[in-house]
PDB file of N, CA and C in Angstrom:
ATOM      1  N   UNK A   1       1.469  87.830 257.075  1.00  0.00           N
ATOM      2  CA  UNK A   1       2.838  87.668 257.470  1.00  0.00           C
ATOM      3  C   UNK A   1       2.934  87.382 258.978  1.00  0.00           C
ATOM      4  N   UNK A   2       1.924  88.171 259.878  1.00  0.00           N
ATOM      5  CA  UNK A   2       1.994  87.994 261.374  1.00  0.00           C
ATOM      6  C   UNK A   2       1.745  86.332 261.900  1.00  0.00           C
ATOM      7  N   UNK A   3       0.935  85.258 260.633  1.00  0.00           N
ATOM      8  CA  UNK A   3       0.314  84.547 260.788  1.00  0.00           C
ATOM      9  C   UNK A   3       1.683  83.094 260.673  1.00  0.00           C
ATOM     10  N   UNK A   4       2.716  83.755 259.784  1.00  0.00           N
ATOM     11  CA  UNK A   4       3.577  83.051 259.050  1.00  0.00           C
ATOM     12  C   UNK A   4       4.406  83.023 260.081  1.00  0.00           C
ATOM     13  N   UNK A   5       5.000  84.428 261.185  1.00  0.00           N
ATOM     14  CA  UNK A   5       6.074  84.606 261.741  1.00  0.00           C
ATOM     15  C   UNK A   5       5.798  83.484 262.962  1.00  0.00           C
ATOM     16  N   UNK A   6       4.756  83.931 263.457  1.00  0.00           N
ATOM     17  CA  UNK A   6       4.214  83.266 264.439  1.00  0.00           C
ATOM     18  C   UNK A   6       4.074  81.179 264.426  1.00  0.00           C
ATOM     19  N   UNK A   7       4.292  81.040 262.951  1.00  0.00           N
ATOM     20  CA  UNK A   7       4.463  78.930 262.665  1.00  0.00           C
ATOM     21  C   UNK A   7       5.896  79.169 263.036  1.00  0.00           C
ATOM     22  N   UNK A   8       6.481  80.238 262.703  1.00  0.00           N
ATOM     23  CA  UNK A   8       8.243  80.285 262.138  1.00  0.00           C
ATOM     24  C   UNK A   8       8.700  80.316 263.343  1.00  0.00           C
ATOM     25  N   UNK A   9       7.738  80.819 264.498  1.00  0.00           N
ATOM     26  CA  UNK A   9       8.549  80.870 266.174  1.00  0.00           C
ATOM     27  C   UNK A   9       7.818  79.394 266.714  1.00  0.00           C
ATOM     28  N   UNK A  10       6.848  78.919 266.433  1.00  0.00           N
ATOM     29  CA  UNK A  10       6.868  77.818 266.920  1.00  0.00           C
ATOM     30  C   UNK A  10       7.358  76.094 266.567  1.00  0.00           C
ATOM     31  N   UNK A  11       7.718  76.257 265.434  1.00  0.00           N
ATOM     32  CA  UNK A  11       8.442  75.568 264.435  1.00  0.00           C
ATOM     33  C   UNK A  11      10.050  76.070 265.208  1.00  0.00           C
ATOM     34  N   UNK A  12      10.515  76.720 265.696  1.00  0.00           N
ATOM     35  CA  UNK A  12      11.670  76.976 266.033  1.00  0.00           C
ATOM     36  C   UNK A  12      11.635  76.292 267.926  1.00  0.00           C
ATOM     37  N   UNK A  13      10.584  76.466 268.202  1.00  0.00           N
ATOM     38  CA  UNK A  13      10.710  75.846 269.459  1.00  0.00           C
ATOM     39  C   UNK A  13      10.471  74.369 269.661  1.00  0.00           C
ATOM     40  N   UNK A  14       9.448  74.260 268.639  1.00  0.00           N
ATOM     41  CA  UNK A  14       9.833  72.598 268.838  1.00  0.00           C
ATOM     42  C   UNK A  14      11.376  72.336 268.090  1.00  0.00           C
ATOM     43  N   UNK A  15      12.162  72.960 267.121  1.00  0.00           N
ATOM     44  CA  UNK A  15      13.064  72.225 266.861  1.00  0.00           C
ATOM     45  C   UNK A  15      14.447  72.036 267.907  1.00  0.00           C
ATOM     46  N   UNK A  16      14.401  73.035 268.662  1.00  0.00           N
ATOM     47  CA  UNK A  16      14.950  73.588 270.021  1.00  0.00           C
ATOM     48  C   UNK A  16      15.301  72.138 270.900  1.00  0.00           C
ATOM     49  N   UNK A  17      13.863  71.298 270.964  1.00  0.00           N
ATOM     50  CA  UNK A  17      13.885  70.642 271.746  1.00  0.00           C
ATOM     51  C   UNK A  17      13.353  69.189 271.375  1.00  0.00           C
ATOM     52  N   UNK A  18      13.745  69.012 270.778  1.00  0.00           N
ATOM     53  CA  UNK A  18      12.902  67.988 269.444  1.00  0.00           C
ATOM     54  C   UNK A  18      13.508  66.995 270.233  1.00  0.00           C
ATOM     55  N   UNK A  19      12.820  65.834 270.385  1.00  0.00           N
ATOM     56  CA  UNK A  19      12.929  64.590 271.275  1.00  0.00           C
ATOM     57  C   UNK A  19      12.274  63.521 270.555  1.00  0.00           C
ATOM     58  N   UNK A  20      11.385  63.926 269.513  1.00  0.00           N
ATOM     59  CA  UNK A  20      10.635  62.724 268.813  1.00  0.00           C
ATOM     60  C   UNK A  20      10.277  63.100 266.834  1.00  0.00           C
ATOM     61  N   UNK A  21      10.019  61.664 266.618  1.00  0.00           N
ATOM     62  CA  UNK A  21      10.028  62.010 265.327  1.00  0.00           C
ATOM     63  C   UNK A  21       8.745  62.764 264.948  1.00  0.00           C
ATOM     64  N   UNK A  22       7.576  62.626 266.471  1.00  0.00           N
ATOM     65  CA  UNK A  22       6.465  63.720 266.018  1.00  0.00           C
ATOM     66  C   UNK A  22       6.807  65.119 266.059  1.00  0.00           C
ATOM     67  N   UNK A  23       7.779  65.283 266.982  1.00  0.00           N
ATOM     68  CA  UNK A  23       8.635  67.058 267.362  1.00  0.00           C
ATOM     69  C   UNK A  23       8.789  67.285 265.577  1.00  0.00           C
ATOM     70  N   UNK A  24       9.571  66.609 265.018  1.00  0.00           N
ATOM     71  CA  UNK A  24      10.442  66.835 263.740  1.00  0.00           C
ATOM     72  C   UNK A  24       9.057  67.235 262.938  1.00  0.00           C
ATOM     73  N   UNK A  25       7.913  66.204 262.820  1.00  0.00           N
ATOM     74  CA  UNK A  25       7.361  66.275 261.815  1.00  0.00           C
ATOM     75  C   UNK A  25       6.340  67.384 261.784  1.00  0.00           C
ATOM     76  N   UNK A  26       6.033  67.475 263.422  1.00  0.00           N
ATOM     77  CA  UNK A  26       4.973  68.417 263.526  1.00  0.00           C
ATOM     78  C   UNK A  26       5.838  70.115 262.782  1.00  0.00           C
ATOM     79  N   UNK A  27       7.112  70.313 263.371  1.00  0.00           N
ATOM     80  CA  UNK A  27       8.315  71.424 263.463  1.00  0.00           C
ATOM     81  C   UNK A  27       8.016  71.620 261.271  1.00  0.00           C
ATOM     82  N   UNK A  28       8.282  70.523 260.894  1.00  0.00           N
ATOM     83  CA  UNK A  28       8.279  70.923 259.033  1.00  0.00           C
ATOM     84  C   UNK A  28       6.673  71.385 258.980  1.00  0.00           C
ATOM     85  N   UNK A  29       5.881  70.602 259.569  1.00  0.00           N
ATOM     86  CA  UNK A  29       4.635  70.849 258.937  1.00  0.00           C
ATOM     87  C   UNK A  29       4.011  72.454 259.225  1.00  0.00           C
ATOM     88  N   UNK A  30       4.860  73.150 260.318  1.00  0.00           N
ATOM     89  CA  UNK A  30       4.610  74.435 260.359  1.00  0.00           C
ATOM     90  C   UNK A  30       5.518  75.191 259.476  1.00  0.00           C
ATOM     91  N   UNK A  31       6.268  75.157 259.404  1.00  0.00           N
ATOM     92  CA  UNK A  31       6.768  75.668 258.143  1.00  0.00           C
ATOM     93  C   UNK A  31       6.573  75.322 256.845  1.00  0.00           C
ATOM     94  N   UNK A  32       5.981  74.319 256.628  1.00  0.00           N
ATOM     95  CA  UNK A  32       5.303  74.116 255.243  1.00  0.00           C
ATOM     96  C   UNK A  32       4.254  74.936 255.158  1.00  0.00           C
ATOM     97  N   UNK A  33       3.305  75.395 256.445  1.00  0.00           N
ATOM     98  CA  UNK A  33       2.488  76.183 256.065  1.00  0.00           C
ATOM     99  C   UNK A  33       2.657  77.619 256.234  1.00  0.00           C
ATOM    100  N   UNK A  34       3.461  77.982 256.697  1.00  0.00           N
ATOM    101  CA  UNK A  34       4.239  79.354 256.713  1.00  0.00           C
ATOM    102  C   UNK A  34       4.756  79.417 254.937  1.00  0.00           C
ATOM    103  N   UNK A  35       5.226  78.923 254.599  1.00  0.00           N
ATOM    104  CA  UNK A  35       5.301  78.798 253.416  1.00  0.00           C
ATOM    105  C   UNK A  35       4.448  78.777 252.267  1.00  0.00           C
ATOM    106  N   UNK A  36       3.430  78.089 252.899  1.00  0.00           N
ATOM    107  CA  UNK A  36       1.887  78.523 251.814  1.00  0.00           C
ATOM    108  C   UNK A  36       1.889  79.582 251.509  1.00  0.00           C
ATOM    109  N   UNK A  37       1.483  80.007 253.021  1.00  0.00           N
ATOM    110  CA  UNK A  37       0.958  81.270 253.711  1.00  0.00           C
ATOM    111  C   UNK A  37       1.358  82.330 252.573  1.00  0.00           C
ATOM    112  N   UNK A  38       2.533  82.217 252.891  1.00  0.00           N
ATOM    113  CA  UNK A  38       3.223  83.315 252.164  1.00  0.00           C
ATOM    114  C   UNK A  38       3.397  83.855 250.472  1.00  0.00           C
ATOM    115  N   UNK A  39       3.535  82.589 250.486  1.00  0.00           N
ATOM    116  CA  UNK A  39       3.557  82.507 248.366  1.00  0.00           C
ATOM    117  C   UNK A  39       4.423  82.880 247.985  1.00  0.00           C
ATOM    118  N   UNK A  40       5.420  83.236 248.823  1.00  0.00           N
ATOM    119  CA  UNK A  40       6.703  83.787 248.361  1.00  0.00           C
ATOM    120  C   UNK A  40       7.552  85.024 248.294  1.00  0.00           C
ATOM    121  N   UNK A  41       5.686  85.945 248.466  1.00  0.00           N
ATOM    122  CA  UNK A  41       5.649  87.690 248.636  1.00  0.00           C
ATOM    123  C   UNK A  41       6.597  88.234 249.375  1.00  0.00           C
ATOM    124  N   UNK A  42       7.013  87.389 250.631  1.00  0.00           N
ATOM    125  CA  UNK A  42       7.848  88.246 251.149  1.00  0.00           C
ATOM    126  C   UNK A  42       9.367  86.930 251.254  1.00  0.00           C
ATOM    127  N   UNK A  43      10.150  86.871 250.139  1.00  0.00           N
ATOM    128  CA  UNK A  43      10.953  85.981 250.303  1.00  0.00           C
ATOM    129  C   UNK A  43      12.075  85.651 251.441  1.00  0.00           C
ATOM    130  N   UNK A  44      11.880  86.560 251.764  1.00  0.00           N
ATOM    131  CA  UNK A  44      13.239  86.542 253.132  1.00  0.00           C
ATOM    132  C   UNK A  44      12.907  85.403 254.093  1.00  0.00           C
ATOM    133  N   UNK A  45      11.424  85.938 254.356  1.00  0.00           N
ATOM    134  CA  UNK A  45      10.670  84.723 255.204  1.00  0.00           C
ATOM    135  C   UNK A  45      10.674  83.543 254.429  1.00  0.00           C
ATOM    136  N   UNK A  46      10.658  83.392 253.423  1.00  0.00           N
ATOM    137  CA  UNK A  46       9.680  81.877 253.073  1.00  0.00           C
ATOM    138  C   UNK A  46      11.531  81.569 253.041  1.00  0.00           C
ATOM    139  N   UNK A  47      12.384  82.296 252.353  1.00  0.00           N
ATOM    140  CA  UNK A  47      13.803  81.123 252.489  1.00  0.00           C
ATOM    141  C   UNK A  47      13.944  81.019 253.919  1.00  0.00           C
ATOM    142  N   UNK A  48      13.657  81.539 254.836  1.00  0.00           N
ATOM    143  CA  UNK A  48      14.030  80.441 256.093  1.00  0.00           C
ATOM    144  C   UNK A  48      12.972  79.616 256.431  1.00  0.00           C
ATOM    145  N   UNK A  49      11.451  79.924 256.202  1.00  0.00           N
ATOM    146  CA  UNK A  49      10.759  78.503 256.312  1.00  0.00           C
ATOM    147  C   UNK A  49      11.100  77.072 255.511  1.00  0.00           C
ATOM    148  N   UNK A  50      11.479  78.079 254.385  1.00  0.00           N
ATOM    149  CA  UNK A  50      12.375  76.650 253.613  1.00  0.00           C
ATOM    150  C   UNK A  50      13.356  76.025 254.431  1.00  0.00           C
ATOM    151  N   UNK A  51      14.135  76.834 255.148  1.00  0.00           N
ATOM    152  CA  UNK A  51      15.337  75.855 255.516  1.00  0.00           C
ATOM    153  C   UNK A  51      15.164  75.879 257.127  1.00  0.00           C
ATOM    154  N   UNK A  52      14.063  75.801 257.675  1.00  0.00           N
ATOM    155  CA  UNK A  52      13.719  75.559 258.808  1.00  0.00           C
ATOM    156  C   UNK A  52      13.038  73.940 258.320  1.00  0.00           C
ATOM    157  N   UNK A  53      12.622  74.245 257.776  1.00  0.00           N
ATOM    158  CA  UNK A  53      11.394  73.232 256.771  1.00  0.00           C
ATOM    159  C   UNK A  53      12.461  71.784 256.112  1.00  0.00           C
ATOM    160  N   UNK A  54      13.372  71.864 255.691  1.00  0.00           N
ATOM    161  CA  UNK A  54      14.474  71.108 255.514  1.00  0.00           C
ATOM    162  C   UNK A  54      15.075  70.645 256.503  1.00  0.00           C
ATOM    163  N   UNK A  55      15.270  71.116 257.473  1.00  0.00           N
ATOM    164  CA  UNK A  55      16.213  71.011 258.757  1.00  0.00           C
ATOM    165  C   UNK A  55      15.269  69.964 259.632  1.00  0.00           C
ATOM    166  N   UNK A  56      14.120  70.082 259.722  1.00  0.00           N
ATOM    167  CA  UNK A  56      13.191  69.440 260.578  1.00  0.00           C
ATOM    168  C   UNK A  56      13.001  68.546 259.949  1.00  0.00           C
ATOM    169  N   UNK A  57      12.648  68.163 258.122  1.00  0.00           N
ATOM    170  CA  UNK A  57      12.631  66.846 257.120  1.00  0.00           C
ATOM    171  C   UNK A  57      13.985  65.913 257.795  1.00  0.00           C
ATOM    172  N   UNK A  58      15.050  66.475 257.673  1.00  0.00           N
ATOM    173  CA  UNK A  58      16.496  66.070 257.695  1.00  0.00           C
ATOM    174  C   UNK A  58      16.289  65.553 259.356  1.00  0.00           C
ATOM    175  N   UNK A  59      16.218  65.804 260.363  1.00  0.00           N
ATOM    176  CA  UNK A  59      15.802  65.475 261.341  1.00  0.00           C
ATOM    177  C   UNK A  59      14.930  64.479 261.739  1.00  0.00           C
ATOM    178  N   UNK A  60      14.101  64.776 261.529  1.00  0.00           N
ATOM    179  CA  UNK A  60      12.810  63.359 261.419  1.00  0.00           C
ATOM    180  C   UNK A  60      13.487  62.048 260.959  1.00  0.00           C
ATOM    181  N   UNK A  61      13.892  62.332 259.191  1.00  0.00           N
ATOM    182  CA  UNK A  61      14.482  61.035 258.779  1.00  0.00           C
ATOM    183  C   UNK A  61      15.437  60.166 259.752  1.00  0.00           C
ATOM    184  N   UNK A  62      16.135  61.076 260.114  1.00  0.00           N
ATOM    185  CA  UNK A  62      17.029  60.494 260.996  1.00  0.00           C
ATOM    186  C   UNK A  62      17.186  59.926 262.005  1.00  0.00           C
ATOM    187  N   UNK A  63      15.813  59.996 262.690  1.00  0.00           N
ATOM    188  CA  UNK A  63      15.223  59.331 263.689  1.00  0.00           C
ATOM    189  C   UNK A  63      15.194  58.207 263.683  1.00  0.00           C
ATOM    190  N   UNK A  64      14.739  57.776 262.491  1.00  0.00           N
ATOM    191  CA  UNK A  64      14.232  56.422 262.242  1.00  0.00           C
ATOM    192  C   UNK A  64      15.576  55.625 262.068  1.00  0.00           C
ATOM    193  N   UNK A  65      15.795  54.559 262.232  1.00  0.00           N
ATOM    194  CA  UNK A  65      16.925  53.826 262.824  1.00  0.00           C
ATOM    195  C   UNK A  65      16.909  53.060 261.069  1.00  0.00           C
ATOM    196  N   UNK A  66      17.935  53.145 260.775  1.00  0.00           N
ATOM    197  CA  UNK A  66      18.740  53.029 259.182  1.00  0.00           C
ATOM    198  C   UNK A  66      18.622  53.618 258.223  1.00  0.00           C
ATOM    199  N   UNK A  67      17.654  54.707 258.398  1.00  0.00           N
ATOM    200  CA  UNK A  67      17.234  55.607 257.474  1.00  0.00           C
ATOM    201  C   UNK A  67      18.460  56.609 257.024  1.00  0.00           C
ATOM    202  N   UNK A  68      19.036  56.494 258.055  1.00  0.00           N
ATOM    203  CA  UNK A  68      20.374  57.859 257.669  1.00  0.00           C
ATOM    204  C   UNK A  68      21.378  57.289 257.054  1.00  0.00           C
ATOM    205  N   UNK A  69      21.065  55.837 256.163  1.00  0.00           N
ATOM    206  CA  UNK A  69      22.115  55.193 256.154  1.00  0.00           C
ATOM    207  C   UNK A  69      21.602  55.382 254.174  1.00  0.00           C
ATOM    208  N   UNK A  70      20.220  55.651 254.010  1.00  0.00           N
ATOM    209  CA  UNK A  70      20.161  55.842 253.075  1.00  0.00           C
ATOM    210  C   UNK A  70      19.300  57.172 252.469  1.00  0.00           C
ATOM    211  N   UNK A  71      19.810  57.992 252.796  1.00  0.00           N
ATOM    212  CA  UNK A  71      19.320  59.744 252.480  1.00  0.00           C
ATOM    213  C   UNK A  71      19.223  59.808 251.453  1.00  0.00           C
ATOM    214  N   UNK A  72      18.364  60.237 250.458  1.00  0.00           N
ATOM    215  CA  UNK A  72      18.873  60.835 249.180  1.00  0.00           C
ATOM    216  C   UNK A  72      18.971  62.726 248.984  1.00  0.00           C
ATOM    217  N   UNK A  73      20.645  62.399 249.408  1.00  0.00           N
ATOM    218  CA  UNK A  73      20.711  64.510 249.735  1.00  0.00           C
ATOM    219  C   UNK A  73      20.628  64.876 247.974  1.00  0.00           C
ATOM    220  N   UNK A  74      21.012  63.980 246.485  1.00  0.00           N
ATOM    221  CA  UNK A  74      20.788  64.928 245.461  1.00  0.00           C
ATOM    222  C   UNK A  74      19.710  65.045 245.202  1.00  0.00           C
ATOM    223  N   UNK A  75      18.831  64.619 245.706  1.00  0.00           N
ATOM    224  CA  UNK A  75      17.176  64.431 245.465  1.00  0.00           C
ATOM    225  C   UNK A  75      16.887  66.280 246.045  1.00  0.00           C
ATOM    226  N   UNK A  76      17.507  65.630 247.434  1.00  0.00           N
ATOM    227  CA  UNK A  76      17.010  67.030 248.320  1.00  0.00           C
ATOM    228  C   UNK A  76      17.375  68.252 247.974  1.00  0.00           C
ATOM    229  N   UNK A  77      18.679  68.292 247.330  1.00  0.00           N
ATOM    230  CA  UNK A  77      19.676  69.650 246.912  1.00  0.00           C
ATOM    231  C   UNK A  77      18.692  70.021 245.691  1.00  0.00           C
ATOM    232  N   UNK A  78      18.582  69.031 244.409  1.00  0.00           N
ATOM    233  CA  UNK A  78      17.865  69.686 243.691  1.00  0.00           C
ATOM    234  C   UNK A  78      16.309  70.135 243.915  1.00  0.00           C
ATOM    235  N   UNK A  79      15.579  69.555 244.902  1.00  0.00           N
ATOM    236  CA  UNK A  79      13.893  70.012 245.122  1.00  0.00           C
ATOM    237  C   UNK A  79      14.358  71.670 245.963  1.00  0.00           C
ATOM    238  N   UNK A  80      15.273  71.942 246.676  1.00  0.00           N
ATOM    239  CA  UNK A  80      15.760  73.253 247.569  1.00  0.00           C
ATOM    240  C   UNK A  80      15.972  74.146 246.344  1.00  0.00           C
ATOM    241  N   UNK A  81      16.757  73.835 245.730  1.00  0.00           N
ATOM    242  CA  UNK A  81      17.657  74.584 244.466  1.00  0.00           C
ATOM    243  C   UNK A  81      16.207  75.399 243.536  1.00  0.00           C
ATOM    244  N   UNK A  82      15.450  74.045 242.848  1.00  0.00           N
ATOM    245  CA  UNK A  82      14.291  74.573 242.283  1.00  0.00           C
ATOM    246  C   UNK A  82      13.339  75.772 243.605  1.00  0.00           C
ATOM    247  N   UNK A  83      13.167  75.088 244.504  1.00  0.00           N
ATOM    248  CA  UNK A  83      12.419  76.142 245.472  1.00  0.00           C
ATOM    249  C   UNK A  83      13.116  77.334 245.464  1.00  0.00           C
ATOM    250  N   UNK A  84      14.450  77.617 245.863  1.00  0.00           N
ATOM    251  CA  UNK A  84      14.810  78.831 245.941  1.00  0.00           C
ATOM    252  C   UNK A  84      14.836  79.846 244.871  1.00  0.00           C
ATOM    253  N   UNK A  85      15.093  79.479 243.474  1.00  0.00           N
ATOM    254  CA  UNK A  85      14.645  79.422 242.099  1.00  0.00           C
ATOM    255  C   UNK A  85      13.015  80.100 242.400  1.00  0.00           C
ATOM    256  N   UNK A  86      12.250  79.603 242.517  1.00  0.00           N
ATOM    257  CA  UNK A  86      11.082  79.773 242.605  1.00  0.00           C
ATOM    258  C   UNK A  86      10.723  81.331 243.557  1.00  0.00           C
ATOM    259  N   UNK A  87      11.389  80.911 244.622  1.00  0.00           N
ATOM    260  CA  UNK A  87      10.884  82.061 245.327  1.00  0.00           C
ATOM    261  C   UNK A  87      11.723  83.334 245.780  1.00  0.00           C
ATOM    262  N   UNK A  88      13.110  83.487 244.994  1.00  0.00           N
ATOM    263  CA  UNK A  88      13.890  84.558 244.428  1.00  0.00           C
ATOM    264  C   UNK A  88      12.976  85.213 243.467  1.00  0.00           C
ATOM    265  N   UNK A  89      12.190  84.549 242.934  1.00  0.00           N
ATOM    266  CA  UNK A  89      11.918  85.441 241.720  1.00  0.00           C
ATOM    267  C   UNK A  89      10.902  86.666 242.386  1.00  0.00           C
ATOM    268  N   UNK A  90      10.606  86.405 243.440  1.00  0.00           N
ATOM    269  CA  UNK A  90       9.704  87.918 244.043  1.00  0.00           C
ATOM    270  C   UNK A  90      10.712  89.035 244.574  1.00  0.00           C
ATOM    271  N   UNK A  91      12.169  88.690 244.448  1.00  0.00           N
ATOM    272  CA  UNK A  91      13.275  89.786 244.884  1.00  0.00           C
ATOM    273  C   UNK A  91      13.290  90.554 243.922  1.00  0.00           C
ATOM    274  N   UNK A  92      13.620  91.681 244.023  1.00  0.00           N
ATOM    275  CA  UNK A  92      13.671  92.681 242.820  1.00  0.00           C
ATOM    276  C   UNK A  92      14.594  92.000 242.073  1.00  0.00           C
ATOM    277  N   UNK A  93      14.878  92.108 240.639  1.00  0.00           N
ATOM    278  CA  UNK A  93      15.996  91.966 239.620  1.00  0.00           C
ATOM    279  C   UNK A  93      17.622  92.289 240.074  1.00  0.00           C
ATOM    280  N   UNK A  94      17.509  92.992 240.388  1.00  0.00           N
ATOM    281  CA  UNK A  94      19.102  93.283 240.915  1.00  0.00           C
ATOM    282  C   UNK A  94      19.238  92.201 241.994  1.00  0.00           C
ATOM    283  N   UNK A  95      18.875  91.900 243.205  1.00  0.00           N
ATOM    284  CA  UNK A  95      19.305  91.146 244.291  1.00  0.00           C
ATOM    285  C   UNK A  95      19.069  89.255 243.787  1.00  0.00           C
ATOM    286  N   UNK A  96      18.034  89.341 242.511  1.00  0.00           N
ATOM    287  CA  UNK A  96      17.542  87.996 242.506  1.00  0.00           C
ATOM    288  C   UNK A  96      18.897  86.904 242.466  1.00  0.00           C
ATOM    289  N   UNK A  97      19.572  87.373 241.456  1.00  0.00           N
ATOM    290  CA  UNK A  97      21.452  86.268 241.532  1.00  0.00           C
ATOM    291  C   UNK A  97      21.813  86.270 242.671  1.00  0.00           C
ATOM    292  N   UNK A  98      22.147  87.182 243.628  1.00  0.00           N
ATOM    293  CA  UNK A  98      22.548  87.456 244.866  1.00  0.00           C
ATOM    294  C   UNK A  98      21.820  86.663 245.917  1.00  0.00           C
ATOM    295  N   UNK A  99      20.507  86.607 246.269  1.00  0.00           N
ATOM    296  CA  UNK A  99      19.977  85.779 246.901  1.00  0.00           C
ATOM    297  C   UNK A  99      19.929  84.535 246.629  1.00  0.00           C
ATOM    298  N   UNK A 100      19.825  84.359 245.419  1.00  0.00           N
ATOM    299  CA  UNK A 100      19.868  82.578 245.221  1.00  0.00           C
ATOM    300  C   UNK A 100      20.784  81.996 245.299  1.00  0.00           C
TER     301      UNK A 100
END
């Protein structure tokens, strides 16, 4: 987890200051692996690497000059939706509806 928090603070500083589409890409690719990392065990973390991890995808794309002109956000809503799906299920039973 110390290994995970630690992508999750530097993934937060490049997004801080993100100036290039390598800032963006390098910023997801640490939270993609904070997200390995984790497997889900401790979900609190991995839903914000998820949506640190989204935020920096969403970013990047946008860089690129006409790309924002063609996003596909239901693509994106449903791959998030299934993930969160996925990694609720390590919340106890009672909170799992609640968190997702």
């Amino acid at each position: 987890m110390l290994i995970a928090e630690k992508l999750l603070d530097r993934s937060q500083k490049l997004l801080k200051g993100v100036q290039s589409v390598t800032d963006a890409i390098q910023a997801a690719r640490l939270e993609l692996e904070a997200k390995e990392i984790l497997i889900g065990r401790t979900p609190t973390i991995t839903l914000e690497a998820l949506a640190l991890q989204h935020q920096a995808e969403v970013e990047a794309e946008c860089m690129f000059y006409g790309v924002e002109y063609d996003l596909n956000v239901d693509s994106r809503i449903k791959d998030i939706q299934k993930e969160i799906k996925s990694i609720c299920e390590w919340f106890h039973p009672s909170a799992k509806k609640r968190s997702q």
